[in-house]
Structure formats: structure tokens, C-alpha cells
Protein backbone atom coordinates (compact mmCIF):
# COMPACT_ATOMS: atom_id res chain seq x y z
CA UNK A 1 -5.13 -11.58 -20.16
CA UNK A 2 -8.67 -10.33 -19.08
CA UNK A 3 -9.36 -13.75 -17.95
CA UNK A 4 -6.38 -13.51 -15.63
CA UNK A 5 -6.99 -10.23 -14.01
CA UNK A 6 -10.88 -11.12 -13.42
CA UNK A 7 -9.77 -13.93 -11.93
CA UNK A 8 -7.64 -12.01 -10.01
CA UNK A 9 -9.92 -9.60 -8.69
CA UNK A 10 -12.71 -12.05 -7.62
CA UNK A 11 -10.52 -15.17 -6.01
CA UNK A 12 -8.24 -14.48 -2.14
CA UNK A 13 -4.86 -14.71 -3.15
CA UNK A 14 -1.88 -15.30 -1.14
CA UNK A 15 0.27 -12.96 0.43
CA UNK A 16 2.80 -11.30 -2.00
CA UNK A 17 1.23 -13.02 -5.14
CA UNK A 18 0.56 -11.17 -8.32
CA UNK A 19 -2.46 -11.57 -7.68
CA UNK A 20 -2.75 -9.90 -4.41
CA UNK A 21 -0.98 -6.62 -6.18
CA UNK A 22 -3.60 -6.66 -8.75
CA UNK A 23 -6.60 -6.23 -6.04
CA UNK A 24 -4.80 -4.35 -3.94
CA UNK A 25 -4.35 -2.07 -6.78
CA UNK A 26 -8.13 -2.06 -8.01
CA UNK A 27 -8.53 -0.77 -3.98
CA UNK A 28 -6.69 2.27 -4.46
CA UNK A 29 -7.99 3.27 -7.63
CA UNK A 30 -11.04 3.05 -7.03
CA UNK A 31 -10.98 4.90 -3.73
CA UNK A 32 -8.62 7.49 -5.21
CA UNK A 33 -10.95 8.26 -7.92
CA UNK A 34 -13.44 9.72 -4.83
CA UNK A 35 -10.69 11.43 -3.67
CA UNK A 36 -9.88 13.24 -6.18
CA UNK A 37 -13.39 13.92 -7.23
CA UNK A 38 -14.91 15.18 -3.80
CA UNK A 39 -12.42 17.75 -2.95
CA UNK A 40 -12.55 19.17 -6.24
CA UNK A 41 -16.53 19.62 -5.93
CA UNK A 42 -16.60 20.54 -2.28
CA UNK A 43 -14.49 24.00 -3.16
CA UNK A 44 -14.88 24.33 -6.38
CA UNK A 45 -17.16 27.15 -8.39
CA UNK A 46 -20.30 24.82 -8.95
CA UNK A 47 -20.58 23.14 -5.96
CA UNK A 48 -24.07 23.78 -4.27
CA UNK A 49 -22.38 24.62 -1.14
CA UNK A 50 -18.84 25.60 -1.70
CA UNK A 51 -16.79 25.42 1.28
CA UNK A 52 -13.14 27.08 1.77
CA UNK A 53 -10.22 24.73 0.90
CA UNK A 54 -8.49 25.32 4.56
CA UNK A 55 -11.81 24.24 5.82
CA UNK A 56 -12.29 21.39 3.65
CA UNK A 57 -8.70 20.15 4.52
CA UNK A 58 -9.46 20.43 8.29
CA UNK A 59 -12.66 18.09 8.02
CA UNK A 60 -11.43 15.92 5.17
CA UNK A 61 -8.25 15.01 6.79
CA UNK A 62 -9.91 14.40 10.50
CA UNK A 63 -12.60 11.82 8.31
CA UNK A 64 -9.57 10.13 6.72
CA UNK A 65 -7.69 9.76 9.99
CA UNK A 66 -11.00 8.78 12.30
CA UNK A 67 -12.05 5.74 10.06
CA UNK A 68 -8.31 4.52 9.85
CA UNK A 69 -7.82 4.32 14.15
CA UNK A 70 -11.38 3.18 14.41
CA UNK A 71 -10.35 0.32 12.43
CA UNK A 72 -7.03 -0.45 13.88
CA UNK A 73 -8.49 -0.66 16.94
CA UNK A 74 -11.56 -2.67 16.45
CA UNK A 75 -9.62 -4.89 14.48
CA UNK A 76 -6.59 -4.91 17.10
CA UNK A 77 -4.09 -4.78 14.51
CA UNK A 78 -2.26 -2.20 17.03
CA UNK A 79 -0.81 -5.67 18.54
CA UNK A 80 2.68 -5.60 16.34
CA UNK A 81 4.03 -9.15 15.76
CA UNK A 82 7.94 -8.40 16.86
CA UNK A 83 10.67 -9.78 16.56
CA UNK A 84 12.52 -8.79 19.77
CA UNK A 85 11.31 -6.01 22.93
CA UNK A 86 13.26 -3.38 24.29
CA UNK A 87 12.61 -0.84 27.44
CA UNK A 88 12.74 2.40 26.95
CA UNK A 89 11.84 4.96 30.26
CA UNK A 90 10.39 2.10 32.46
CA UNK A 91 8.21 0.93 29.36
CA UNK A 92 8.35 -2.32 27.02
CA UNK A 93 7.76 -2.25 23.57
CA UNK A 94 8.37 -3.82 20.62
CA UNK A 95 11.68 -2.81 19.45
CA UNK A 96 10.25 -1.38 15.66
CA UNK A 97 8.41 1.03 17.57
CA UNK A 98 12.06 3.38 17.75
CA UNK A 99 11.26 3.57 14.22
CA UNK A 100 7.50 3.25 13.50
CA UNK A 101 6.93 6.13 15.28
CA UNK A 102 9.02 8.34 13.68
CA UNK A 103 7.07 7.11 10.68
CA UNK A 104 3.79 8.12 11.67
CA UNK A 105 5.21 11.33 12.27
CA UNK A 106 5.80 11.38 9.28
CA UNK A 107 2.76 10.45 7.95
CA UNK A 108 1.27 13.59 9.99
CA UNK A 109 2.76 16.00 7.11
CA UNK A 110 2.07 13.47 4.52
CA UNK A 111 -2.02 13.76 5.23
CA UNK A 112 -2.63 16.83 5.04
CA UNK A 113 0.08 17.91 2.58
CA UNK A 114 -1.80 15.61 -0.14
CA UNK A 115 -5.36 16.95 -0.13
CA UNK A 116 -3.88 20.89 0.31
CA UNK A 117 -2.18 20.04 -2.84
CA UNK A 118 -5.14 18.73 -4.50
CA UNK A 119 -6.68 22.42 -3.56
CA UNK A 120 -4.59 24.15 -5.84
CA UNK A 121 -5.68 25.54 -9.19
CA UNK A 122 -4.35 22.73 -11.18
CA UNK A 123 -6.45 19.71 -12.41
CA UNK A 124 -6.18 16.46 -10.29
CA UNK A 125 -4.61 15.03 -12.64
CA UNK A 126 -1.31 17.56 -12.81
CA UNK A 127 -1.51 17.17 -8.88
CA UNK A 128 -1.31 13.58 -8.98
CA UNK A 129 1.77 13.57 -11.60
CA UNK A 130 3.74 15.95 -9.63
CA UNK A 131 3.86 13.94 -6.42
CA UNK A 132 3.49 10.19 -7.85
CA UNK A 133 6.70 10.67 -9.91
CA UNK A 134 8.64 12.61 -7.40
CA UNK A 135 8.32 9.64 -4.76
CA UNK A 136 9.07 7.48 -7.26
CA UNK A 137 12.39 8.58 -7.91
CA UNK A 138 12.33 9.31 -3.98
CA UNK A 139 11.51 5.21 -4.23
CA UNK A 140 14.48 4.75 -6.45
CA UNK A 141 17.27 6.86 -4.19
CA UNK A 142 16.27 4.20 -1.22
CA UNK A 143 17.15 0.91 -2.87
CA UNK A 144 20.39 2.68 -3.68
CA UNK A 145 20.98 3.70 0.22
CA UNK A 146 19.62 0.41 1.33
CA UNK A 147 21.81 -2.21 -1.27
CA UNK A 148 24.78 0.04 -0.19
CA UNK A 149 23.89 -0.78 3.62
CA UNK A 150 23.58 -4.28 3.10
CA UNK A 151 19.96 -4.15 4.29
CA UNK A 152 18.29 -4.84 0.51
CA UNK A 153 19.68 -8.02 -1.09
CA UNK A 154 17.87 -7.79 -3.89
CA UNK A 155 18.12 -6.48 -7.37
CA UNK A 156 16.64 -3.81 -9.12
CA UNK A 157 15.89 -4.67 -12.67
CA UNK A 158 16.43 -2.63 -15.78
CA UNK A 159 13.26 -2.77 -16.54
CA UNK A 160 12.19 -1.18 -13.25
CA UNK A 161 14.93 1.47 -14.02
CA UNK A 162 13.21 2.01 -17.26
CA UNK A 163 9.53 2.57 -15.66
CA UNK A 164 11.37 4.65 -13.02
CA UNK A 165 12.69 7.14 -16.28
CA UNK A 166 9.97 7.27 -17.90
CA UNK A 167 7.73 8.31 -14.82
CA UNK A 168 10.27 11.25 -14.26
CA UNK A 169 10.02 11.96 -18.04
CA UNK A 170 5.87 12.38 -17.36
CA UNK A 171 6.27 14.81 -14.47
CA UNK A 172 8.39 17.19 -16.51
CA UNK A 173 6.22 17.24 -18.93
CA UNK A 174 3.93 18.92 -16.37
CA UNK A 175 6.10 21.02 -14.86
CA UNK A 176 8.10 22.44 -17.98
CA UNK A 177 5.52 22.35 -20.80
CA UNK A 178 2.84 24.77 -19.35
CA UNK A 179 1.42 27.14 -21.63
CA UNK A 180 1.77 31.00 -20.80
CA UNK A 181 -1.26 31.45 -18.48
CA UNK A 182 -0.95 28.39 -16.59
CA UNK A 183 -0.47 27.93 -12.84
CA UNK A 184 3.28 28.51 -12.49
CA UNK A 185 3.79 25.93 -10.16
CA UNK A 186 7.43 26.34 -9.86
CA UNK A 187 7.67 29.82 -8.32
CA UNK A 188 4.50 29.40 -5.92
CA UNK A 189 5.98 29.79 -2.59
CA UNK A 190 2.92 28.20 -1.46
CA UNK A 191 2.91 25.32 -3.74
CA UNK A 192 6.77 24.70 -3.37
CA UNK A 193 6.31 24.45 0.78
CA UNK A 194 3.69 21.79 0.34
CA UNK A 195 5.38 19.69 -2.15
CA UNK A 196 9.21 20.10 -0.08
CA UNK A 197 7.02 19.05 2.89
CA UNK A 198 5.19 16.22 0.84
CA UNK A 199 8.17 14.46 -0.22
CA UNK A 200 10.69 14.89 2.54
CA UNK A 201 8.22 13.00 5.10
CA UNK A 202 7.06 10.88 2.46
CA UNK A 203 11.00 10.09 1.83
CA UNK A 204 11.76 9.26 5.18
CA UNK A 205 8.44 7.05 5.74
CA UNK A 206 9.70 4.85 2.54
CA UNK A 207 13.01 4.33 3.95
CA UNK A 208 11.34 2.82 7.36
CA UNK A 209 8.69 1.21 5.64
CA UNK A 210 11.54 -1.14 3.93
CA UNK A 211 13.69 -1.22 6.55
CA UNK A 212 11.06 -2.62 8.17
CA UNK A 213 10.28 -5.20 5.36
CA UNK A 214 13.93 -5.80 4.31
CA UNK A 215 14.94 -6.04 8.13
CA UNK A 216 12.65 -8.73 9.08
CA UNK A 217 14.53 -12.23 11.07
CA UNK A 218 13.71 -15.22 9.72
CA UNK A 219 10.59 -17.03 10.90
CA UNK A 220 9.46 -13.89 12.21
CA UNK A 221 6.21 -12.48 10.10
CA UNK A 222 5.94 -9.25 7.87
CA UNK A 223 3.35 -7.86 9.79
CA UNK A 224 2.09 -5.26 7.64
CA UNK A 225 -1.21 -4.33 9.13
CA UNK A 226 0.83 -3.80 12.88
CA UNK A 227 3.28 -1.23 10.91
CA UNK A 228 0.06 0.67 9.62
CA UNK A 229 -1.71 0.46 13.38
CA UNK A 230 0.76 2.10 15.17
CA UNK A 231 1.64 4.45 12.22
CA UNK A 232 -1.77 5.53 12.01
CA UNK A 233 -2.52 5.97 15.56
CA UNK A 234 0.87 8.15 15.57
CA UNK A 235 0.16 10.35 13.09
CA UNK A 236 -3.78 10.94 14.61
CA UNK A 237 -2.51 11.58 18.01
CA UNK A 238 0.43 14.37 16.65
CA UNK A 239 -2.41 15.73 14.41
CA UNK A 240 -4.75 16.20 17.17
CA UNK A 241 -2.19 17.63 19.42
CA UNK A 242 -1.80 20.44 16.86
CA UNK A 243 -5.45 21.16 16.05
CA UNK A 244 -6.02 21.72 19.54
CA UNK A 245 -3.24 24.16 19.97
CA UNK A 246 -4.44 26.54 16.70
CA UNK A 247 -7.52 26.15 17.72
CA UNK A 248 -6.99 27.44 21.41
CA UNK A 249 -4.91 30.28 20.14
CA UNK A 250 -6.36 33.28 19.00
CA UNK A 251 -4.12 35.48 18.06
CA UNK A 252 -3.38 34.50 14.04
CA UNK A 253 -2.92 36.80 11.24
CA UNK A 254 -6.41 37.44 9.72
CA UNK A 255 -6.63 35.88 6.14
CA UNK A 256 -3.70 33.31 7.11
CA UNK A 257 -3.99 29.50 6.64
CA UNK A 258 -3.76 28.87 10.32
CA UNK A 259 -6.25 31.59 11.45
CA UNK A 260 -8.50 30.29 8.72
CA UNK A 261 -7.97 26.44 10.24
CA UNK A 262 -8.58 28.02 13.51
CA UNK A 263 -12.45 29.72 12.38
CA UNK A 264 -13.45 26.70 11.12
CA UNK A 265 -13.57 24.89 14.44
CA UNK A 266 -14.35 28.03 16.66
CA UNK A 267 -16.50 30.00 13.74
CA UNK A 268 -17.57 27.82 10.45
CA UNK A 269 -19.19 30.09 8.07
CA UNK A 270 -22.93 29.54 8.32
CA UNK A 271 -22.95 28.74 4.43
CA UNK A 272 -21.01 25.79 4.48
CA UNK A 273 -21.48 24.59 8.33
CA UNK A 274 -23.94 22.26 6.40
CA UNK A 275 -21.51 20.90 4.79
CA UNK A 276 -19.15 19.61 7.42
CA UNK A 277 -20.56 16.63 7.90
CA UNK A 278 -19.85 15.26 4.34
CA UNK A 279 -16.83 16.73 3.88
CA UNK A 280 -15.79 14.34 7.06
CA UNK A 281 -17.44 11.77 5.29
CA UNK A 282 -15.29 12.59 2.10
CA UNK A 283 -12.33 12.29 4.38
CA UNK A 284 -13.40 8.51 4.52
CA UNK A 285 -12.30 7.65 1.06
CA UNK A 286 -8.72 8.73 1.37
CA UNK A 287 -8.44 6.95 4.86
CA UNK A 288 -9.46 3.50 3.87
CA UNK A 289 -7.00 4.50 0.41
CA UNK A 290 -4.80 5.15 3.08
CA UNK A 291 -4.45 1.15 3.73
CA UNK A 292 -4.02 -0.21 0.43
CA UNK A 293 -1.48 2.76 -0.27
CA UNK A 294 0.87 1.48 2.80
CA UNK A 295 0.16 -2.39 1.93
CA UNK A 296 1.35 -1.52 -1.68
CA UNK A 297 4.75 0.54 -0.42
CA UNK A 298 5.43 -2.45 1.60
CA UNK A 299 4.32 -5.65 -0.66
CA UNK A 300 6.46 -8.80 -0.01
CA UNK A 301 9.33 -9.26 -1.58
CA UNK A 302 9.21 -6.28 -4.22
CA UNK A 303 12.12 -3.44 -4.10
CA UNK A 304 10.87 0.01 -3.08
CA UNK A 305 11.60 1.22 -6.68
CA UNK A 306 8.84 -1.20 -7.85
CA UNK A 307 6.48 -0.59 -4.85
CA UNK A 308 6.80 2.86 -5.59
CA UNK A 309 5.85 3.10 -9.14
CA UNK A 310 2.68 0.58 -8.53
CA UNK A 311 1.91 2.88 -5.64
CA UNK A 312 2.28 6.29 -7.83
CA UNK A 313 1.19 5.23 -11.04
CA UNK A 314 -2.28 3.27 -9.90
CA UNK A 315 -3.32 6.91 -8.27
CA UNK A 316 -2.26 8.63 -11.13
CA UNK A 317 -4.29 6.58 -13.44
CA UNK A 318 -6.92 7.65 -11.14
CA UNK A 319 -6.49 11.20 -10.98
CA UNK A 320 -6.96 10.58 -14.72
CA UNK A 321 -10.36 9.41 -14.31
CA UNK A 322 -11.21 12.31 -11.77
CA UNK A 323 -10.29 15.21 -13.79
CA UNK A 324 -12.67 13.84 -16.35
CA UNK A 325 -15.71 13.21 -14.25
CA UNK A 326 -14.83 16.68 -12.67
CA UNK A 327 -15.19 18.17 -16.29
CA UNK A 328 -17.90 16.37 -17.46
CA UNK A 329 -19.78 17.04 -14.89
CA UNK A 330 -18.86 19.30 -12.59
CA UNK A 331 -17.43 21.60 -14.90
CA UNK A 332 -13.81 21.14 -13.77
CA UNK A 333 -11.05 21.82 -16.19
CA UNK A 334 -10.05 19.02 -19.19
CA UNK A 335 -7.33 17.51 -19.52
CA UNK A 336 -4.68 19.29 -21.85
CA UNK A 337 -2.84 17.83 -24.24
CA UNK A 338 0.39 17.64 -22.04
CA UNK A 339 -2.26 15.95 -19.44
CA UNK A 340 -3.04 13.25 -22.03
CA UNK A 341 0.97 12.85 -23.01
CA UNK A 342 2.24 12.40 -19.13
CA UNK A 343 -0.46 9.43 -19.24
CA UNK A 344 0.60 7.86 -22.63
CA UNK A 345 4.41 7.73 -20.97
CA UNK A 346 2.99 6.43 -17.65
CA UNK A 347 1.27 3.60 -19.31
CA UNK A 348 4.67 2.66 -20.82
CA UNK A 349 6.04 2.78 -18.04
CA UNK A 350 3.44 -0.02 -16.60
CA UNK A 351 4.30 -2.44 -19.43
CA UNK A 352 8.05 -2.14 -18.29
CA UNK A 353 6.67 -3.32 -15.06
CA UNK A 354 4.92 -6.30 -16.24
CA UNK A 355 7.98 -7.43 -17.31
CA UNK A 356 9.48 -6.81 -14.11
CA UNK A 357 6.84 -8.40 -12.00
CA UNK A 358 6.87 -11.92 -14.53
CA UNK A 359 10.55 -12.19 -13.49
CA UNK A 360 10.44 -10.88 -9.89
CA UNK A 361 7.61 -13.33 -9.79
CA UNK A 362 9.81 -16.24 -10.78
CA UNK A 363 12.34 -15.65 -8.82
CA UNK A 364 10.01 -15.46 -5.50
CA UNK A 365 8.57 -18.99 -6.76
CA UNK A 366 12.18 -20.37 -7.17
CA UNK A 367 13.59 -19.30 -4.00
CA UNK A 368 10.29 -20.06 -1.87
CA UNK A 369 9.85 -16.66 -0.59
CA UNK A 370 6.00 -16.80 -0.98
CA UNK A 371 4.51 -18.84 1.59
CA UNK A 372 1.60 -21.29 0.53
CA UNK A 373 1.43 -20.50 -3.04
CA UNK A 374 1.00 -22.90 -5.79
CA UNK A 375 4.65 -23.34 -7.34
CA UNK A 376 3.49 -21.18 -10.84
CA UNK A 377 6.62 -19.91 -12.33
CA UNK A 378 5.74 -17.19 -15.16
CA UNK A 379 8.44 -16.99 -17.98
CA UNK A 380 11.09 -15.21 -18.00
CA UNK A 381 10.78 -11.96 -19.52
């Protein structure tokens, strides 16, 4: 088994082979591991120069976003192989712009609603259980919609549906085991707002994201990378739109979030002002994250229920890893018992999806769906 993942991990694989999922999953964990890490030291009590978490968000987010346009653009991915154009005010486009858009508008709460809820005082790892396993049932609820529209022909397998319980099972562990004294996550106002906001955009993003891949004429490409261009430059372009207008009004409530994003443009607090620069650089991590997260959501010829939990459940693995390096040596808070229990149930719920990917993999070989690929069909599980 070790042999095959090395092997893996080290050779190019083709598009929508098992072995592509593999490194694109070693790409997020590994980048989600700095993540989690940096924006836990950056505010918490033992960093050298601990900045506010409003402030953090504002310079982490606007690193994440700057190195993912920079890219697009250098790279011209921006140039979206379509299938058909359409005119729209005087202007041609391709016609999945109507709905890639809307996407990266999406994405715009999605951003920063992740790293403010990494700033609350709960461990990574709680964090990253809360929100994987509620966009994996999210995940779930659009392969229903989309079989019953006649847009996904494929099947979800039980085993998926397994994995899919058993990450729900892990994230109410976390929210209904907590010891008295623990962050009552549940009647935080402020908490609630950013999760409702997390996983409404992030619902609507995963039904376009497999329209988009479920929706594509034959002969005509899944171009991935496109999707995430124009996505990303969306979601950049509304963001900076909206930090320009708090920034060029004045008149916030003192002590609010927004007048607290607005002084740290206009005033930054000459303790952390030092700091800015690698809290942008922070940023970086979760923006090139950012592109193995969308190439996972939208892998060839996997339902969104199995895209989802590979998605959720690599990042949750490592918000594992961060809470303990936080601990260990930042001082951070360990991982409770419950902590350790939601990850036992999670890594059940990967060996469900071995199974699932042996067969899904089969029937991909059988039906031709992966272009040049050696014909290698696993057995049946």
C-alpha cells in the first residue's frame, strides 16, 4: 500500500486518476497545516507580536487572494475553454460565465468567513470539524437536487453514504459533547453568523461547481483551472470593492468588527504594523490551498458527495496536525478527548471511501471516461 501511494506522490498522473486525488490531496494538507498554524500564532497569547484577529483577517485574506489572481493571470488560465458564447449588454462571453460569477461571489463570503472562524476560541481542530462535515452533508443534499434534475447520471454508493454519516456523527460530537466551560458555540451570535454565512455560499458554490462538471457537452474539455480563474478574479474584485468602501467611511461604531477592519488600513496599531507584512505572507498558504481545494470539489468523474468528503476530511486531518504543533509549541490548547474521538470516526469514514473510490475507479476504466490512462481496473469492492 505504501508502495502505491509513494508512487503516487512522486510520478504525473492523469487527469481524474486515483492517483491524481492522492497528490492533490497531499497539496492541501500540507498547505492547510500552515493555515491553521499561522493564524493561531499571529493572535494568539505567545506570539512575539500579537496582532488583532480583525486585523489579521484583513491582511491574511488580501495575501490569499493576491497570490491566487497573480497566478491566474500569469498563467492565463482566465481564458475559459467553452462550450458555446452568449452576449449579454453589447458583450461576448462564454456562456458559464452567467454562472461562474455568481460563484465567485460566492467565494467572497467563503474567504473570509473561514479564517474569522479559525479566530475563535476553539482549537483548529473543532473549527475544522464544524465546517468540513457541514459541507459535506451540504455535498450530499446536491447529488440529491442534481440526480432529481437529470443533470448527475451517476450513482452515489452506499459506501459514500456511509462516510457521509459518519462525518455528521464526528461534528456532533463537537458540538453536543462540550464540557461545562467550553466555548458554547451554539448560542454565539457571532459564531452562528459566520458559520450560516460559511455554508450558505459555500452551498451554492458546490451546486455550480458540478453543474459545471456534470453539464459539460461532449468533446468539450472540463476546464477546471478556467472555472477557478474567473472565480478567483470575481471574488478579489467584490472583495476589494468592499474594503475600499469601509475603509473610506468613517463613521463605524467604535469597538465594532468593521470599524476595527477600517483602523487597520487607515490606523494599524504601531505594535503589530510590523507584522503586516507576514501576516500577508501567511495569507499565501491558504491561497495556493485555495487551488487544490476547488480542483478536489470538482475532480472528474466523482459525485459531489465524494468530492466533498475528500475535500473536508483531508483539511480536517490537518487541522489535526495544527492543533498539536500549536500546543506543543506554541502553547495552544490540546486536543480533548472528544477532539481525538471526531478523528477516530473520520478515519472510518476514509476507509468507506477507499472502497468507494476502487469501484468508482472501475467503473471510469470500463466506460472510458478517463482519457489516456492505462486500462487498470481495481477490484471490485
Amino acid at each position: 500500500m505504501w508502495k502505491t501511494i509513494k508512487g503516487a506522490l512522486t510520478t504525473k498522473p492523469c487527469e481524474g486518476s486515483t492517483e491524481q486525488l492522492l497528490q492533490f490531496c497531499g497539496g492541501y494538507f500540507s498547505l492547510y497545516i500552515f493555515t491553521g498554524v499561522l493564524a493561531k500564532y499571529f493572535v494568539g497569547a505567545s506570539s512575539i507580536v500579537k496582532m488583532d484577529d480583525v486585523a489579521y483577517t484583513v491582511y491574511n485574506t488580501w495575501g490569499g487572494s493576491l497570490i491566487c489572481v497573480v497566478v491566474v493571470l500569469a498563467l492565463g488560465w482566465y481564458r475559459l475553454k467553452s462550450s458555446h458564447s452568449v452576449t449579454v449588454l453589447g458583450t461576448t462571453m462564454p456562456a458559464e460565465f452567467l454562472y461562474i460569477i455568481p460563484s465567485g461571489i460566492c467565494t467572497a463570503v467563503v474567504i473570509p468567513t473561514t479564517t474569522l472562524m479559525y479566530l475563535l476560541p476553539i482549537s483548529v481542530m473543532v473549527a475544522m470539524v464544524i465546517m468540513r462535515a457541514s459541507i459535506i452533508l451540504v455535498s450530499r443534499i446536491v447529488d440529491t437536487v442534481q440526480i432529481w434534475q437529470g443533470i448527475l447520471h451517476k450513482k452515489v454508493y452506499w459506501q459514500e453514504n456511509v462516510a457521509m454519516l459518519l462525518a455528521i456523527g464526528a461534528v456532533s460530537i463537537q458540538l453536543f459533547a462540550s464540557k461545562h466551560g467550553d466555548f458554547d458555540f451554539i448560542h454565539n451570535k457571532a459564531a452562528m453568523w459566520i458559520l450560516g454565512s460559511y455554508i450558505t455560499a459555500y452551498a451554492i458554490r458546490i451546486y455550480i461547481m458540478n453543474y459545471y462538471k456534470n453539464t459539460r457537452p461532449k468533446g468539450v474539455p472540463q476546464d477546471n483551472k478556467g472555472f477557478f480563474a474567473i472565480e478567483q478574479i470575481t471574488s478579489s474584485s467584490l472583495m476589494l470593492l468592499v474594503c475600499l468602501w469601509i475603509i473610506l467611511v468613517p463613521n463605524f461604531a467604535p469597538g465594532s468588527a468593521l470599524y476595527k477592519f477600517h483602523t487597520s488600513f487607515t490606523s494599524p496599531d504601531p505594535i503589530w504594523r510590523g507584522a503586516i507584512l507576514f501576516a500577508v505572507f501567511a495569507g499565501m498558504f491558504y491561497g495556493v490551498s485555495a487551488f487544490f481545494s476547488v480542483f478536489l470539489f470538482m475532480f472528474k468523474g466523482r459525485t459531489a458527495t465524494f468530492a466533498g468528503l475528500v475535500n473536508r476530511l483531508t483539511s480536517l486531518i490537518a487541522g489535526t496536525v495544527a492543533t498539536l504543533i500549536t500546543w506543543r509549541i506554541f502553547g495552544g490548547s490540546a486536543p480533548s478527548a472528544k477532539d481525538w474521538l471526531s478523528l477516530l470516526v473520520m478515519f472510518i469514514a476514509i476507509y468507506f471511501l477507499g472502497l468507494a473510490e476502487q469501484r468508482r475507479s472501475a467503473e471510469l476504466a470500463a466506460t472510458h471516461e478517463l482519457e489516456n490512462c492505462e486500462a487498470k481496473v481495481p477490484a471490485k469492492a
